[in-house]
N, C-alpha and C. Protein backbone atom coordinates (compact mmCIF):
# COMPACT_ATOMS: atom_id res chain seq x y z
N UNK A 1 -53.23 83.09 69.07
CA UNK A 1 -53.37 82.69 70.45
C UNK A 1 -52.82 81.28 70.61
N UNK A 2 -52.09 81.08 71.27
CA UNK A 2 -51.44 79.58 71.64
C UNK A 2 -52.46 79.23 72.62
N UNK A 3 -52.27 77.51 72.19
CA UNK A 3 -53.30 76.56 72.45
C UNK A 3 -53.06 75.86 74.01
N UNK A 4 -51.67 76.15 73.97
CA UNK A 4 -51.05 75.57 75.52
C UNK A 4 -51.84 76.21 76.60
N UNK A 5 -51.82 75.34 77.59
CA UNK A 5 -52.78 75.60 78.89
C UNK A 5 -52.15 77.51 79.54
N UNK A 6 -53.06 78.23 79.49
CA UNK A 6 -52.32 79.62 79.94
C UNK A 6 -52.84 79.75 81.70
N UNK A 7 -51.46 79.92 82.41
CA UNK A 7 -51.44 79.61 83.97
C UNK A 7 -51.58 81.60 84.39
N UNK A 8 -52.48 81.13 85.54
CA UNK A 8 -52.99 82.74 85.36
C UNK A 8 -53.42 82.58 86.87
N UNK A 9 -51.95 82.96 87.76
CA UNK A 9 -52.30 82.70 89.03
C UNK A 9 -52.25 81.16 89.60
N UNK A 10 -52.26 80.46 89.04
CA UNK A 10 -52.21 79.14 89.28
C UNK A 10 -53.60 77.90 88.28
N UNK A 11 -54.02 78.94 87.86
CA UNK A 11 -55.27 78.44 87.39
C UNK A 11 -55.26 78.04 85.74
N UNK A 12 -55.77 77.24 85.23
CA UNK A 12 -55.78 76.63 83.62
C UNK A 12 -56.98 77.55 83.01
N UNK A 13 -56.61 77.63 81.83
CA UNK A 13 -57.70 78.36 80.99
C UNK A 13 -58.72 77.11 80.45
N UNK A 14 -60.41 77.93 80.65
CA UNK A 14 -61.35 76.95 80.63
C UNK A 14 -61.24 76.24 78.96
N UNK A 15 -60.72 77.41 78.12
CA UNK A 15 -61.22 76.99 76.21
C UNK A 15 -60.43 75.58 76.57
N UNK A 16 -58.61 75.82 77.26
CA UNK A 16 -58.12 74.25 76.47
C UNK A 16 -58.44 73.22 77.57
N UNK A 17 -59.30 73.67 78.90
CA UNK A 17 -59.65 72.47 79.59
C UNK A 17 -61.07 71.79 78.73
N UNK A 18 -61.67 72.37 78.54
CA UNK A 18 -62.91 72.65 77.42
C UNK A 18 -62.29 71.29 76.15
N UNK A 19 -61.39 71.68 75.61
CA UNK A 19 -60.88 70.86 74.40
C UNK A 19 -60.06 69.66 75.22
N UNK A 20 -59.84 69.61 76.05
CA UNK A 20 -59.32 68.21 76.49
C UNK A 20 -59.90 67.47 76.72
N UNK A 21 -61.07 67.99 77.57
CA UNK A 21 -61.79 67.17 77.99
C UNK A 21 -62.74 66.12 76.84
N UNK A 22 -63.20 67.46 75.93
CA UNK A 22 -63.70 66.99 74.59
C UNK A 22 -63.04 65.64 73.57
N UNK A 23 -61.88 65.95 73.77
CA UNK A 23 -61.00 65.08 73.19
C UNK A 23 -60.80 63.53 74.27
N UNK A 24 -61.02 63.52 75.41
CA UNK A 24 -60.58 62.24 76.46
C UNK A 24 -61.94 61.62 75.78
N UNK A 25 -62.79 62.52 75.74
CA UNK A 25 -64.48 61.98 75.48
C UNK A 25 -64.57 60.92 74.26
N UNK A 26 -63.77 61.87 73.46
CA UNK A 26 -63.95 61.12 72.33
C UNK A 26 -62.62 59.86 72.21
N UNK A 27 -61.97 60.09 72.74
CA UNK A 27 -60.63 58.94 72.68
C UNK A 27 -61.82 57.70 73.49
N UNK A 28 -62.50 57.70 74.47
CA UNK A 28 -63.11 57.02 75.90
C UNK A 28 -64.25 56.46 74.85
N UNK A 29 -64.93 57.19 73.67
CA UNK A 29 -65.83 56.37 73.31
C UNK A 29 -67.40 56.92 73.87
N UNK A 30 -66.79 57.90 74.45
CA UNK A 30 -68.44 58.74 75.45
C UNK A 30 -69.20 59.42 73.99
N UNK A 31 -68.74 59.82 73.65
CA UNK A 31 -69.28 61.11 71.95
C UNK A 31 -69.18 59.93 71.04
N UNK A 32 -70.20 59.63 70.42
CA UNK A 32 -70.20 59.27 68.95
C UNK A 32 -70.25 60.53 67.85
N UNK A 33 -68.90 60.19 67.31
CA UNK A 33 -69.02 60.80 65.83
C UNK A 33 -69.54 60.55 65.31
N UNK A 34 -70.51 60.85 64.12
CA UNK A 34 -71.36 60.36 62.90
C UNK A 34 -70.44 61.00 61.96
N UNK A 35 -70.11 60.46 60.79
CA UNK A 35 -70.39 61.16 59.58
C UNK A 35 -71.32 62.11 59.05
N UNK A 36 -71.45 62.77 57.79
CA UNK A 36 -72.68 63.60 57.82
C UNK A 36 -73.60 62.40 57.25
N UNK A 37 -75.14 62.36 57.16
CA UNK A 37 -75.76 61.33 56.97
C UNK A 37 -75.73 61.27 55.18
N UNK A 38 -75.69 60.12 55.27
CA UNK A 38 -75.09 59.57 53.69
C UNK A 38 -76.26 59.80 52.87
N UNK A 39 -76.51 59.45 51.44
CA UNK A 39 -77.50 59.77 50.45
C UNK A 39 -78.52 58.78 50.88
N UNK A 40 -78.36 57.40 50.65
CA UNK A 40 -79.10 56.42 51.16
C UNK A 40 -79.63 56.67 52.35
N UNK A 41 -79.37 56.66 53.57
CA UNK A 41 -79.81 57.49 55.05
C UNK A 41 -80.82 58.42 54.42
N UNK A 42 -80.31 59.38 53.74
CA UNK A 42 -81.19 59.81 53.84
C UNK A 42 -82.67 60.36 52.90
N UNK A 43 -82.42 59.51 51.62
CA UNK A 43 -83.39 58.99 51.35
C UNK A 43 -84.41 57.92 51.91
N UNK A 44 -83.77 56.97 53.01
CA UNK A 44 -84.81 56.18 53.49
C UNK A 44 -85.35 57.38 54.51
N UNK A 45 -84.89 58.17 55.06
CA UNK A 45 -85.96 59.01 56.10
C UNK A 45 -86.50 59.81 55.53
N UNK A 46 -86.31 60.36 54.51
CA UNK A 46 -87.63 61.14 53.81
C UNK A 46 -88.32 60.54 52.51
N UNK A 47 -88.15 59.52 51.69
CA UNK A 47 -88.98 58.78 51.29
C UNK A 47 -90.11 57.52 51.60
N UNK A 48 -88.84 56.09 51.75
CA UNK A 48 -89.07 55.39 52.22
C UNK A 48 -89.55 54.83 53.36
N UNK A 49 -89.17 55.50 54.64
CA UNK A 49 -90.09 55.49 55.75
C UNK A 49 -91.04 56.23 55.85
N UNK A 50 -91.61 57.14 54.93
CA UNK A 50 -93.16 57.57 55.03
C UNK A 50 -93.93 56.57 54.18
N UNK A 51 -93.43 56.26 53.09
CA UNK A 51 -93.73 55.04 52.32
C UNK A 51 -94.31 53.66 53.09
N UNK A 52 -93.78 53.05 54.16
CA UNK A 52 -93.42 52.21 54.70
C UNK A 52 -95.10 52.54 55.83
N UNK A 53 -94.93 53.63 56.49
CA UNK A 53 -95.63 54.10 57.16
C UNK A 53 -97.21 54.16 56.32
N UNK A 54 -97.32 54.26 55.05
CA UNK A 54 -98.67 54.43 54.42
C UNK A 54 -98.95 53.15 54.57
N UNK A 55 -97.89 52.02 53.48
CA UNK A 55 -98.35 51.18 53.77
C UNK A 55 -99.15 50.26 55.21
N UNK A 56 -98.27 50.58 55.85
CA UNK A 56 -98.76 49.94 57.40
C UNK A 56 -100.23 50.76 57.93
N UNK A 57 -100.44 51.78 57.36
CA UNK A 57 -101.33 52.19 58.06
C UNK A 57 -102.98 52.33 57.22
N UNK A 58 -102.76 52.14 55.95
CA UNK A 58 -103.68 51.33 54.93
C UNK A 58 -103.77 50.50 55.20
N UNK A 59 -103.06 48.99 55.68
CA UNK A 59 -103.40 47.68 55.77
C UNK A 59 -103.70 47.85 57.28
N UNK A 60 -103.44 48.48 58.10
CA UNK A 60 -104.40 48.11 59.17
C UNK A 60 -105.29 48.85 59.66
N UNK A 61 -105.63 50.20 58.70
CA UNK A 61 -107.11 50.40 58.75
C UNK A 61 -107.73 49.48 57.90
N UNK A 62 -107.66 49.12 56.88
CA UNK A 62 -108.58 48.05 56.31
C UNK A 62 -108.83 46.78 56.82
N UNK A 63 -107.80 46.38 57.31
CA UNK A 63 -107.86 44.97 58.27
C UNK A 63 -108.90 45.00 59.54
N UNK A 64 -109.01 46.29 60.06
CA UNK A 64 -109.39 46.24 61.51
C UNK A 64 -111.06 46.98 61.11
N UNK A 65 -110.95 47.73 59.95
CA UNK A 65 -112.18 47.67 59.62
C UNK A 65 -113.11 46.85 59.23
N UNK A 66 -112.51 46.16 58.15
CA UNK A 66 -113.07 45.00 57.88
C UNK A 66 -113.87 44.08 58.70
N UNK A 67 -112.79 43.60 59.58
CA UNK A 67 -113.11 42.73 60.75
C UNK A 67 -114.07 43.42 61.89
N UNK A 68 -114.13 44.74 61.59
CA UNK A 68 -115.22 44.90 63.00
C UNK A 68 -116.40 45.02 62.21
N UNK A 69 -116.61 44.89 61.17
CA UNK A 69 -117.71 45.14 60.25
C UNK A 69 -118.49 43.95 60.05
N UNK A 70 -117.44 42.64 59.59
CA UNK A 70 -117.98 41.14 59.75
C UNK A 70 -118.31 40.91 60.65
N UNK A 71 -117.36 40.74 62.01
CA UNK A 71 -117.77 40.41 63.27
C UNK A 71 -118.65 40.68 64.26
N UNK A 72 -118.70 42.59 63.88
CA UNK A 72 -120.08 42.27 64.93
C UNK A 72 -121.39 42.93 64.35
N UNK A 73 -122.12 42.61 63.10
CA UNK A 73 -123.03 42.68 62.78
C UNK A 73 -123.82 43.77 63.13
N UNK A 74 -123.07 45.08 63.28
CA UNK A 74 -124.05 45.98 64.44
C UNK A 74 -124.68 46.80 63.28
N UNK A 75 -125.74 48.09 63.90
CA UNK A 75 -126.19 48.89 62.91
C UNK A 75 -125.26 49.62 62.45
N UNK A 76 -125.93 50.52 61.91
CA UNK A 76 -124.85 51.83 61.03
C UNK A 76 -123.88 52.76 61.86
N UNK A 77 -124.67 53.03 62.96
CA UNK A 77 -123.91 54.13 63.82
C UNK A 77 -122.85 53.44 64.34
N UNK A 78 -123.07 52.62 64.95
CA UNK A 78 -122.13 52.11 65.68
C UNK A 78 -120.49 51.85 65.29
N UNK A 79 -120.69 51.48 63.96
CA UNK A 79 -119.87 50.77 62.75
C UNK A 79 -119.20 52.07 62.52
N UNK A 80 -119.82 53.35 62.35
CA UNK A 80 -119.46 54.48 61.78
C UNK A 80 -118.86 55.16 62.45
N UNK A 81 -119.33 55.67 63.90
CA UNK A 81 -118.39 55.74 64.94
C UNK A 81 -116.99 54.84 65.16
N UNK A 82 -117.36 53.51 65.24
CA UNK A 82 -115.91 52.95 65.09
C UNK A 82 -114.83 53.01 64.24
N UNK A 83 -115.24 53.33 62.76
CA UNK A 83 -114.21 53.21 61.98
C UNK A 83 -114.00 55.46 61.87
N UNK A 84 -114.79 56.24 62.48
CA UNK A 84 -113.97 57.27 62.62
C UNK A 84 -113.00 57.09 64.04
N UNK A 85 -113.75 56.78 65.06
CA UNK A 85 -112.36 57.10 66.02
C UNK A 85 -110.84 55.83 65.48
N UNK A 86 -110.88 54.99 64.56
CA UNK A 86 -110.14 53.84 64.28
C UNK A 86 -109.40 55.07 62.86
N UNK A 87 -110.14 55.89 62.02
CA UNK A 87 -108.78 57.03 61.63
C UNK A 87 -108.35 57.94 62.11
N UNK A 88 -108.91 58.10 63.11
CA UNK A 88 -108.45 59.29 64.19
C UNK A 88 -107.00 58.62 64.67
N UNK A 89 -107.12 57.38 65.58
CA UNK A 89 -106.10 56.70 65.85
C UNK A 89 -105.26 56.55 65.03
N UNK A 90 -105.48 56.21 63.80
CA UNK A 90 -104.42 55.86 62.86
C UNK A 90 -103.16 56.97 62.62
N UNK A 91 -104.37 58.26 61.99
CA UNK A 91 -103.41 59.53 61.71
C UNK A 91 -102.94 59.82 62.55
N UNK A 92 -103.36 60.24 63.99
CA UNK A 92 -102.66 60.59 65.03
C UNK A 92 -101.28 59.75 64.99
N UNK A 93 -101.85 58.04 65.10
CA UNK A 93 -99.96 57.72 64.90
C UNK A 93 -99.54 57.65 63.92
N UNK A 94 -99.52 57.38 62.43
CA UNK A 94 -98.83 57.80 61.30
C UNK A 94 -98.52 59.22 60.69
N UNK A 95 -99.39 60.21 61.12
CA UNK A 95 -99.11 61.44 60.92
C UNK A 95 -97.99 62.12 60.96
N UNK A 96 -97.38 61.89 62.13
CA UNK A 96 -96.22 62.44 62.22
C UNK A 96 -94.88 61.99 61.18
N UNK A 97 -94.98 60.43 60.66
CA UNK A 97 -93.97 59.85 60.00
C UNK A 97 -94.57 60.37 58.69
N UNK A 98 -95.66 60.05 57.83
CA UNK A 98 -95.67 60.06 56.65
C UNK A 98 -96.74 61.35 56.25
N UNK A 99 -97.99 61.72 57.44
CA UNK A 99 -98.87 62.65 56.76
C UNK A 99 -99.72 62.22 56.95
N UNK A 100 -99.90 61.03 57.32
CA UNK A 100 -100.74 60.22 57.62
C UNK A 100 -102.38 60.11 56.44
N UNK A 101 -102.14 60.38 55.14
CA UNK A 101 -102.88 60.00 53.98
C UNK A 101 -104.16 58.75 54.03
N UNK A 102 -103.54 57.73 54.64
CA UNK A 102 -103.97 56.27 54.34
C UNK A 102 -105.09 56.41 52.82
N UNK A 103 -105.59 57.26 52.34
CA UNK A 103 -106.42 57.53 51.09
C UNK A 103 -106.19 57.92 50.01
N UNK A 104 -105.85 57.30 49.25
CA UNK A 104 -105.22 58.55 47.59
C UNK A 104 -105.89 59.18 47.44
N UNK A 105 -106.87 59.36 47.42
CA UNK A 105 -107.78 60.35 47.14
C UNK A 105 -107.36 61.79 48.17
N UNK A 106 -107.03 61.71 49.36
CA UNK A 106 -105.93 62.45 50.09
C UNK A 106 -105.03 62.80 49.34
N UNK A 107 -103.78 61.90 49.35
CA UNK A 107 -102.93 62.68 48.49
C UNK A 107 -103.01 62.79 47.33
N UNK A 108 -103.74 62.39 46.63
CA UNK A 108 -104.14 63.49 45.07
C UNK A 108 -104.39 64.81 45.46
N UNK A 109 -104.89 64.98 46.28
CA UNK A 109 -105.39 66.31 46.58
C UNK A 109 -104.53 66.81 47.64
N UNK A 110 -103.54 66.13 48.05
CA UNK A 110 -102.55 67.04 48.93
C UNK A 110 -101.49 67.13 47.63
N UNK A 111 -101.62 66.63 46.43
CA UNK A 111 -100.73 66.90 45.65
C UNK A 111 -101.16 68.08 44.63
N UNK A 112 -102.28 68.17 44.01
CA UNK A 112 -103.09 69.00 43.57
C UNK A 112 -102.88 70.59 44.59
N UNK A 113 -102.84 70.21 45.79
CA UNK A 113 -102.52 71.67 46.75
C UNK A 113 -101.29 72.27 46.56
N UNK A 114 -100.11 71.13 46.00
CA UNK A 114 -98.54 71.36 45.88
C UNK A 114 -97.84 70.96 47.15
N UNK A 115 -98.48 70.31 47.78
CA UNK A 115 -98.18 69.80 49.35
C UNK A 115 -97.08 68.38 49.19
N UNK A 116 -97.47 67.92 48.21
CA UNK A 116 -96.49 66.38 47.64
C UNK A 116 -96.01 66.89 46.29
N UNK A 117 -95.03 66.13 46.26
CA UNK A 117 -94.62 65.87 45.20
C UNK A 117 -95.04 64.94 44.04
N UNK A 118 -94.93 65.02 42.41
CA UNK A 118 -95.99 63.81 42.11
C UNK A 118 -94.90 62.77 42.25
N UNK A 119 -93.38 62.39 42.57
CA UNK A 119 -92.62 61.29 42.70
C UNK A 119 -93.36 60.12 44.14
N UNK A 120 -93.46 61.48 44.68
CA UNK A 120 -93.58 61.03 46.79
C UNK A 120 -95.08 60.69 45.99
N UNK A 121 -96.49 61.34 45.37
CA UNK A 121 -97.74 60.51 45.07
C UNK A 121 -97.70 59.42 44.82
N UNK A 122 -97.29 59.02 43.57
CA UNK A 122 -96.99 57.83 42.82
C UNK A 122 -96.50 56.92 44.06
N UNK A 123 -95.45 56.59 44.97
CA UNK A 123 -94.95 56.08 45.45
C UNK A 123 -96.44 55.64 46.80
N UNK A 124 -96.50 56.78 47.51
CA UNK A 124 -97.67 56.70 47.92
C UNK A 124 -98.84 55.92 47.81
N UNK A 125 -99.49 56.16 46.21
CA UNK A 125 -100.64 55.30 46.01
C UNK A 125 -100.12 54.02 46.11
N UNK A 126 -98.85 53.60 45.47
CA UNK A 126 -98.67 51.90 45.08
C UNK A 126 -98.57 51.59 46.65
N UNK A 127 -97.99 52.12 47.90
CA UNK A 127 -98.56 51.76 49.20
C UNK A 127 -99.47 51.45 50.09
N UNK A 128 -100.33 52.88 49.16
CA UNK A 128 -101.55 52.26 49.77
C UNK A 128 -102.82 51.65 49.31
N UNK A 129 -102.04 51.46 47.78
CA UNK A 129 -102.65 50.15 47.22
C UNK A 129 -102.61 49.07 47.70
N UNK A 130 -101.31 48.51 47.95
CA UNK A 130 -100.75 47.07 48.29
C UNK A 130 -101.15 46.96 50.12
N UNK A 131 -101.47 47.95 50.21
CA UNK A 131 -101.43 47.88 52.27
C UNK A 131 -103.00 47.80 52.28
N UNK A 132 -103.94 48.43 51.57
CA UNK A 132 -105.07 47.81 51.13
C UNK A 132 -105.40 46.18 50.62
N UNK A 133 -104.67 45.73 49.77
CA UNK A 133 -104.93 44.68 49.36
C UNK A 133 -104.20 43.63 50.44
N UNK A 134 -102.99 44.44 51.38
CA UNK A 134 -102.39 43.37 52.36
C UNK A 134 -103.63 43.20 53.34
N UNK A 135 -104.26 44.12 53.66
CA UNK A 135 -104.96 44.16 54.84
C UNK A 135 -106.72 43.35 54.71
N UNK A 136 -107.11 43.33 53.72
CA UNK A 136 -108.06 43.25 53.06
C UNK A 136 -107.75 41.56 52.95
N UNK A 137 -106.60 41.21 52.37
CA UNK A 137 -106.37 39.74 52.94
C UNK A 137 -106.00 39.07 54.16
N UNK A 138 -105.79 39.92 54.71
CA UNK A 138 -105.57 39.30 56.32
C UNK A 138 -106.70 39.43 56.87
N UNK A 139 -107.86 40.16 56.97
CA UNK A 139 -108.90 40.16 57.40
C UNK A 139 -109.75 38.81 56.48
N UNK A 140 -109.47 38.59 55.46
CA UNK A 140 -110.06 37.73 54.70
C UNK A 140 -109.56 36.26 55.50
N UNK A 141 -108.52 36.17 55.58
CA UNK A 141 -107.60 34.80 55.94
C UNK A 141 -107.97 34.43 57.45
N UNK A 142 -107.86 35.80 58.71
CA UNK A 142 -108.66 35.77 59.50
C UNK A 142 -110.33 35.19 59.93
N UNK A 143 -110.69 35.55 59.21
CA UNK A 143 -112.20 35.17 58.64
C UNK A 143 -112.46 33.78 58.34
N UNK A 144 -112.13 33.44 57.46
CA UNK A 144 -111.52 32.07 56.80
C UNK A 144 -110.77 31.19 58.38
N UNK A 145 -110.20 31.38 59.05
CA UNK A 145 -109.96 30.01 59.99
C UNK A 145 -110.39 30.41 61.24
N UNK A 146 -111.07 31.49 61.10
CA UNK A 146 -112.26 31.47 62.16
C UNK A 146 -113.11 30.46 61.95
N UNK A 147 -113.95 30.68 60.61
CA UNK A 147 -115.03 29.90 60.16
C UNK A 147 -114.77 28.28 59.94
N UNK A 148 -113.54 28.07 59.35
CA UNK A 148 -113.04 27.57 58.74
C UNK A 148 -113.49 26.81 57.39
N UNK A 149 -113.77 27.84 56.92
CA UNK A 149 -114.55 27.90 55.58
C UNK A 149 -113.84 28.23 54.41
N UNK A 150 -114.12 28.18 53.19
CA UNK A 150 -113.16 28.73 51.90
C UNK A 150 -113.42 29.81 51.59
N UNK A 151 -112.21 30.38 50.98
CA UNK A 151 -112.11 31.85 50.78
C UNK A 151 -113.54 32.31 50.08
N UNK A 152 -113.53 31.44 48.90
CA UNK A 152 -114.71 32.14 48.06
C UNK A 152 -115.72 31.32 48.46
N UNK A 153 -116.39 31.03 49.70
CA UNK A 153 -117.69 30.95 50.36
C UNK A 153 -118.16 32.34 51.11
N UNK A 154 -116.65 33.17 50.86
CA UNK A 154 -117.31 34.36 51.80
C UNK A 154 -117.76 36.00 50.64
N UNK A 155 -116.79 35.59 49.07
CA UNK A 155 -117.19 36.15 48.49
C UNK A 155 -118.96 35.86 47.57
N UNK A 156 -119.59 37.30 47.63
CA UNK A 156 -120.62 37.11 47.05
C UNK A 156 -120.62 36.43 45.76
């Protein structure tokens, strides 16, 4: 089939108005081409940004727990209620990026199910190790120039 415009009554055929137009698009800069997505690409979207995502979401459940725990001195319920609707919130927004874990003890056992991988675990815990220990000091440091007191006046 030739590609030249076929006149049919006076009229252009839609396939090569179809491909011209396609083509002005892309000469004009309207269509971005991508490449196909590279190795790197796309290891950061299925490793590293769920990675990224534990971390952030370990350090600020621990941070925000922490701090509502010091700060407002309340009874049990209250405290307990807060820090469930505070993982409700969390997973709801990290869920979708990483699985929303924030607990190894989670993914041990989403790995134990065959749900992870043990590469993606491993990677996992050291996140939400360190997003623990990030958060756990910012609530600490917080604390500290509130009071403005020394760190270890607040440890027992």
């Amino acid at each position: 089939m030739e590609t030249s415009p076929v006149k049919d009554k006076g009229r252009v055929s839609l396939e090569r108005l179809d491909e011209d137009f396609l083509q002005q698009r892309v000469h004009y800069g309207d269509i971005q081409t991508h490449p196909e997505p590279s190795m790197a690409r796309d290891i950061f979207h299925k490793l590293w940004k769920p990675v990224l995502a534990e971390f952030i979401a370990t350090a600020l459940y621990l941070c925000t727990g922490i701090t509502t725990v010091v700060d407002t001195k309340a009874e049990v319920f209250p405290v307990a209620v807060g820090h469930a609707m505070l993982i409700f919130l969390i997973v709801s927004a990290f869920g979708p990026v990483s699985g929303g874990h924030v607990n190894p003890i989670v993914t041990l056992s989403l790995f134990l199910l065959g749900e992870v991988s043990f590469l993606r675990m491993i990677f996992y815990w050291i996140a939400q190790i360190l997003g623990s220990i990030t958060g756990s000091a910012i609530a600490l440091v917080r604390r500290c120039s509130e009071k403005r007191e020394e760190p270890h006046s607040l440890i027992p």
